[in-house]
Protein backbone atom coordinates (compact mmCIF):
# COMPACT_ATOMS: atom_id res chain seq x y z
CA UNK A 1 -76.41 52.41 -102.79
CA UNK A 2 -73.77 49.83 -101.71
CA UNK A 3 -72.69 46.76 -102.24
CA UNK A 4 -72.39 44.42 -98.82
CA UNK A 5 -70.04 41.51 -100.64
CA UNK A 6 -67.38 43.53 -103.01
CA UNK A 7 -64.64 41.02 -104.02
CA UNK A 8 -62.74 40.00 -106.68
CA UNK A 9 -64.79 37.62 -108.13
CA UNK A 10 -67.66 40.33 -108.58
CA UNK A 11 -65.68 42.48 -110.60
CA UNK A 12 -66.28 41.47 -114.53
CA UNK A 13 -63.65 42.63 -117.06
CA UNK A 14 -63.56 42.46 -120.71
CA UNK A 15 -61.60 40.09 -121.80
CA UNK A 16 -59.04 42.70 -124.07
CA UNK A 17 -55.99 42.57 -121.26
CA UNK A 18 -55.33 46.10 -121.52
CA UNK A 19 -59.69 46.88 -120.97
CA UNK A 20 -60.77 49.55 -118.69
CA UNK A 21 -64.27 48.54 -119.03
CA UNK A 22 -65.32 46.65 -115.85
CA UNK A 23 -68.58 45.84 -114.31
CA UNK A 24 -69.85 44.84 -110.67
CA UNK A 25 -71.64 41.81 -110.58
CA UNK A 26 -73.77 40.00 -107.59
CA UNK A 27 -75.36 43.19 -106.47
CA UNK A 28 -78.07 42.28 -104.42
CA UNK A 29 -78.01 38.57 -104.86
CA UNK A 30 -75.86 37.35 -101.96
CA UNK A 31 -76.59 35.27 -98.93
CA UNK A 32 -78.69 31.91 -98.70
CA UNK A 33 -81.55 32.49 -101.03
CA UNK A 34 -83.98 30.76 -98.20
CA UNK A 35 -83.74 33.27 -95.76
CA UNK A 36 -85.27 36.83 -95.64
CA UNK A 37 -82.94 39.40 -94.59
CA UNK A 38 -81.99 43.15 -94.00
CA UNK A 39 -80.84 45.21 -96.76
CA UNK A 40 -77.74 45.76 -94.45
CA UNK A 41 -77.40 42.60 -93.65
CA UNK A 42 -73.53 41.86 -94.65
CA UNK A 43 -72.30 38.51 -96.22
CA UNK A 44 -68.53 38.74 -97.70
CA UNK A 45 -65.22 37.38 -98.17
CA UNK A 46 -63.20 37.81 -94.74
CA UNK A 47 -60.74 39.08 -96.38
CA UNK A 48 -62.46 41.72 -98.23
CA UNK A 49 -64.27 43.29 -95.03
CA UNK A 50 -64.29 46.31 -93.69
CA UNK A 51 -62.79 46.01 -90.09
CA UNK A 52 -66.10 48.08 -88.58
CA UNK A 53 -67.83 45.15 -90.36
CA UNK A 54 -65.75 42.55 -88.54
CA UNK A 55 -66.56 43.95 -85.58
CA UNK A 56 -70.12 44.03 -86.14
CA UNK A 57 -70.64 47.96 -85.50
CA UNK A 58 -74.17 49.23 -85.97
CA UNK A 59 -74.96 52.29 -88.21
CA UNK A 60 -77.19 55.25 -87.03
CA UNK A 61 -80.04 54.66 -88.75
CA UNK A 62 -79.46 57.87 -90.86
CA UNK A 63 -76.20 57.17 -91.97
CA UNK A 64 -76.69 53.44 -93.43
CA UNK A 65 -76.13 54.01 -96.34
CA UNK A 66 -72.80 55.82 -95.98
CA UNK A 67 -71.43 53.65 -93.50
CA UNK A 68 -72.23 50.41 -96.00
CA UNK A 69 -70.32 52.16 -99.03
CA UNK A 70 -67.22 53.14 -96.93
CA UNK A 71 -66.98 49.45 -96.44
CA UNK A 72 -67.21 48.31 -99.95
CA UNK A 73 -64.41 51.63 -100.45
CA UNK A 74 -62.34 49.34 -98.23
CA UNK A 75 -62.94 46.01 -100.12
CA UNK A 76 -62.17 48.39 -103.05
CA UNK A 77 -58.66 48.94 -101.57
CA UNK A 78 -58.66 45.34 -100.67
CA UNK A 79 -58.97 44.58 -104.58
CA UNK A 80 -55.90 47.65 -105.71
CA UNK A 81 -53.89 45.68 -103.43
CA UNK A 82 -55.08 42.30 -105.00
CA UNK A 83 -54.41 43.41 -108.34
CA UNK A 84 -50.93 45.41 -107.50
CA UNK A 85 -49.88 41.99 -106.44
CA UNK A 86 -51.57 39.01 -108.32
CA UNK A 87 -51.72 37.46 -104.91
CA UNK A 88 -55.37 36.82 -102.83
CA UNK A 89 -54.93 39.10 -99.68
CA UNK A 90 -53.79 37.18 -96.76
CA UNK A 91 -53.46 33.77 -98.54
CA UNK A 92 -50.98 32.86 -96.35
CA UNK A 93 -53.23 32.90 -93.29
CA UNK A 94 -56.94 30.82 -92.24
CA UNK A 95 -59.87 32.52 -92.58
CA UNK A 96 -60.71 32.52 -89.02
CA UNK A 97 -61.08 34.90 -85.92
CA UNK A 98 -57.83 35.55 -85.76
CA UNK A 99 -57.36 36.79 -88.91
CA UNK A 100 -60.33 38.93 -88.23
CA UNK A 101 -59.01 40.31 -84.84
CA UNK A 102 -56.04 41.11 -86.43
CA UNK A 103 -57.56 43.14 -89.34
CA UNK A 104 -59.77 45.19 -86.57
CA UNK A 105 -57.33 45.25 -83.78
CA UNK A 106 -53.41 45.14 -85.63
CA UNK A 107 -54.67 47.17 -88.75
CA UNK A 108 -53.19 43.89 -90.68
CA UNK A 109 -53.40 45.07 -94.54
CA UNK A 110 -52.23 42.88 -97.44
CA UNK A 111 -48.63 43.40 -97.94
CA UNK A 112 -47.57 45.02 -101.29
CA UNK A 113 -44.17 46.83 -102.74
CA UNK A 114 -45.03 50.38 -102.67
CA UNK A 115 -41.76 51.22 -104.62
CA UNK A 116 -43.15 49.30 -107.85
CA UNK A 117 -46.50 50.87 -108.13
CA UNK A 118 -47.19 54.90 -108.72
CA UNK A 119 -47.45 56.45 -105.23
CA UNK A 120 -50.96 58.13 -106.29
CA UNK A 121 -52.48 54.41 -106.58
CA UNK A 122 -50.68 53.86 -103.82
CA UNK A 123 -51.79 56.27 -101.74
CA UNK A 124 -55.09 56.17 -102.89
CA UNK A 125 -55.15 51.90 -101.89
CA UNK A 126 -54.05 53.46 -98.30
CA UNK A 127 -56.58 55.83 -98.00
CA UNK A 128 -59.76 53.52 -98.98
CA UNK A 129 -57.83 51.07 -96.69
CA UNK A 130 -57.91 53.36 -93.77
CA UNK A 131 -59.23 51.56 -90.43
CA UNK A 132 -61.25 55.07 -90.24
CA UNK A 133 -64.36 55.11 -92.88
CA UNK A 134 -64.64 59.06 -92.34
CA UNK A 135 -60.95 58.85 -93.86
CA UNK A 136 -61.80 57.07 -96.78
CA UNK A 137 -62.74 58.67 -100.02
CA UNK A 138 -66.53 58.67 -101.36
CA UNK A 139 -67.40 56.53 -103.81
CA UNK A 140 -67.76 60.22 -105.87
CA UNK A 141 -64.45 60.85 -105.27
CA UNK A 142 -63.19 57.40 -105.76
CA UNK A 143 -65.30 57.82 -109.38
CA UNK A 144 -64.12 61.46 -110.29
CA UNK A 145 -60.42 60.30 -109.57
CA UNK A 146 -60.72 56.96 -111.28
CA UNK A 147 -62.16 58.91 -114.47
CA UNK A 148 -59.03 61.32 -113.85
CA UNK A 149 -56.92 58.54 -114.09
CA UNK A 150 -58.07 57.47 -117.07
CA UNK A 151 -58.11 60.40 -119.21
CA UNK A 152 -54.69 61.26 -118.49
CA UNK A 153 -53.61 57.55 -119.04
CA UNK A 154 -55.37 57.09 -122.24
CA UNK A 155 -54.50 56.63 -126.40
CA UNK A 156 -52.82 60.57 -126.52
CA UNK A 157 -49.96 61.00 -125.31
CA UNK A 158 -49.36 62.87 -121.85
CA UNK A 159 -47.20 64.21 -119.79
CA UNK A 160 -49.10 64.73 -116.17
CA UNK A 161 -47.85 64.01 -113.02
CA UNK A 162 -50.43 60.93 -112.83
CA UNK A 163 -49.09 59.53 -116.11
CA UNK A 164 -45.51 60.24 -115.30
CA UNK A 165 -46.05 57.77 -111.93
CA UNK A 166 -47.60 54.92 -114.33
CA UNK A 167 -45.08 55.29 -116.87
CA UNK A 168 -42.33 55.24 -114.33
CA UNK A 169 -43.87 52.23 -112.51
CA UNK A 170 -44.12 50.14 -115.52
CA UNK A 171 -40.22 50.62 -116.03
CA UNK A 172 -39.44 49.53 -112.46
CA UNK A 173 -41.44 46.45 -113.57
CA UNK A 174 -45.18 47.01 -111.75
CA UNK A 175 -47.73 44.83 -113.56
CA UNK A 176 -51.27 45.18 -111.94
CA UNK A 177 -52.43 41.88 -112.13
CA UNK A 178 -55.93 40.58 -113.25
CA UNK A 179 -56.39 37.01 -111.73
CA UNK A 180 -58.88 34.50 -113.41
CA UNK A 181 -60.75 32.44 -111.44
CA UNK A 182 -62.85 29.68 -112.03
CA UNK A 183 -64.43 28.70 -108.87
């Protein structure tokens, strides 16, 4: 399965600030409610699409499905960096074709401080990021590592590399962000 419009505003957390439990919402429901479409058809945020998606590439009809969830991976990495900042990615810029052509073509990313966060979010943000789906992880793997994550970061104490990198970020100040919005 996949998503087609992964952003921000479709990921629900409970309202505890330190919560773990999150939800995706609008699966399924997106686009003008007139108009009969695709299953693949894709409606998103510009800033929250997959350059291949930008560009408008076509999937062999055998790998549809898998070419769909390596771009929500990348609006997945779009959202690490959202939340390792507190900032919307690219707020600076319009959402227009040239912002698009510079995602695709200048493998524009939002910007972040990868000396504040733990490297392994970091590099995991990279690698879901990648302008290359093949390079990006599964949504398995993104599941297996996420549940990784947070049984070594939970109530017990811990002393693995992956808690070490959290701990350590938190002293240099790193606050992953969750932003409220009411629009």
């Amino acid at each position: 399965r996949f998503h087609s419009n992964l952003h921000f505003g479709n990921i629900l957390i409970a309202d505890e600030a330190s919560s773990i439990d999150a939800r995706i919402s609008d699966v399924g429901l997106h686009g003008p409610a007139d108009e009969q479409r695709s299953p693949t058809d894709y409606y998103g945020k510009l800033q929250f699409t997959a350059p291949e998606i930008l560009r408008k590439e076509k999937p062999e009809e055998t790998k549809i499905c898998k070419f769909y969830q390596a771009a929500d991976i990348y609006s997945f990495g779009i959202i690490m960096a959202m939340f390792s900042t507190g900032k919307m990615p690219f707020s600076d810029r319009k959402d227009d074709e040239r912002l698009s052509e510079d995602i695709c073509n200048k493998n524009l990313r939002p910007e972040i401080c990868k000396e504040l966060m733990p490297q392994v979010y970091y590099e995991l943000m990279t690698k879901c990021l990648s302008s290359i789906p093949e390079q990006r992880p599964s949504a398995n793997e993104l599941n297996l590592l996420l549940r990784k994550w947070i049984s070594e970061l939970g109530d017990k104490p811990n002393f693995s590399e992956i808690a070490f990198q959290f701990h350590e970020a938190n002293d240099k100040k790193w606050e992953p962000t969750v932003i409220i919005s009411t629009s």
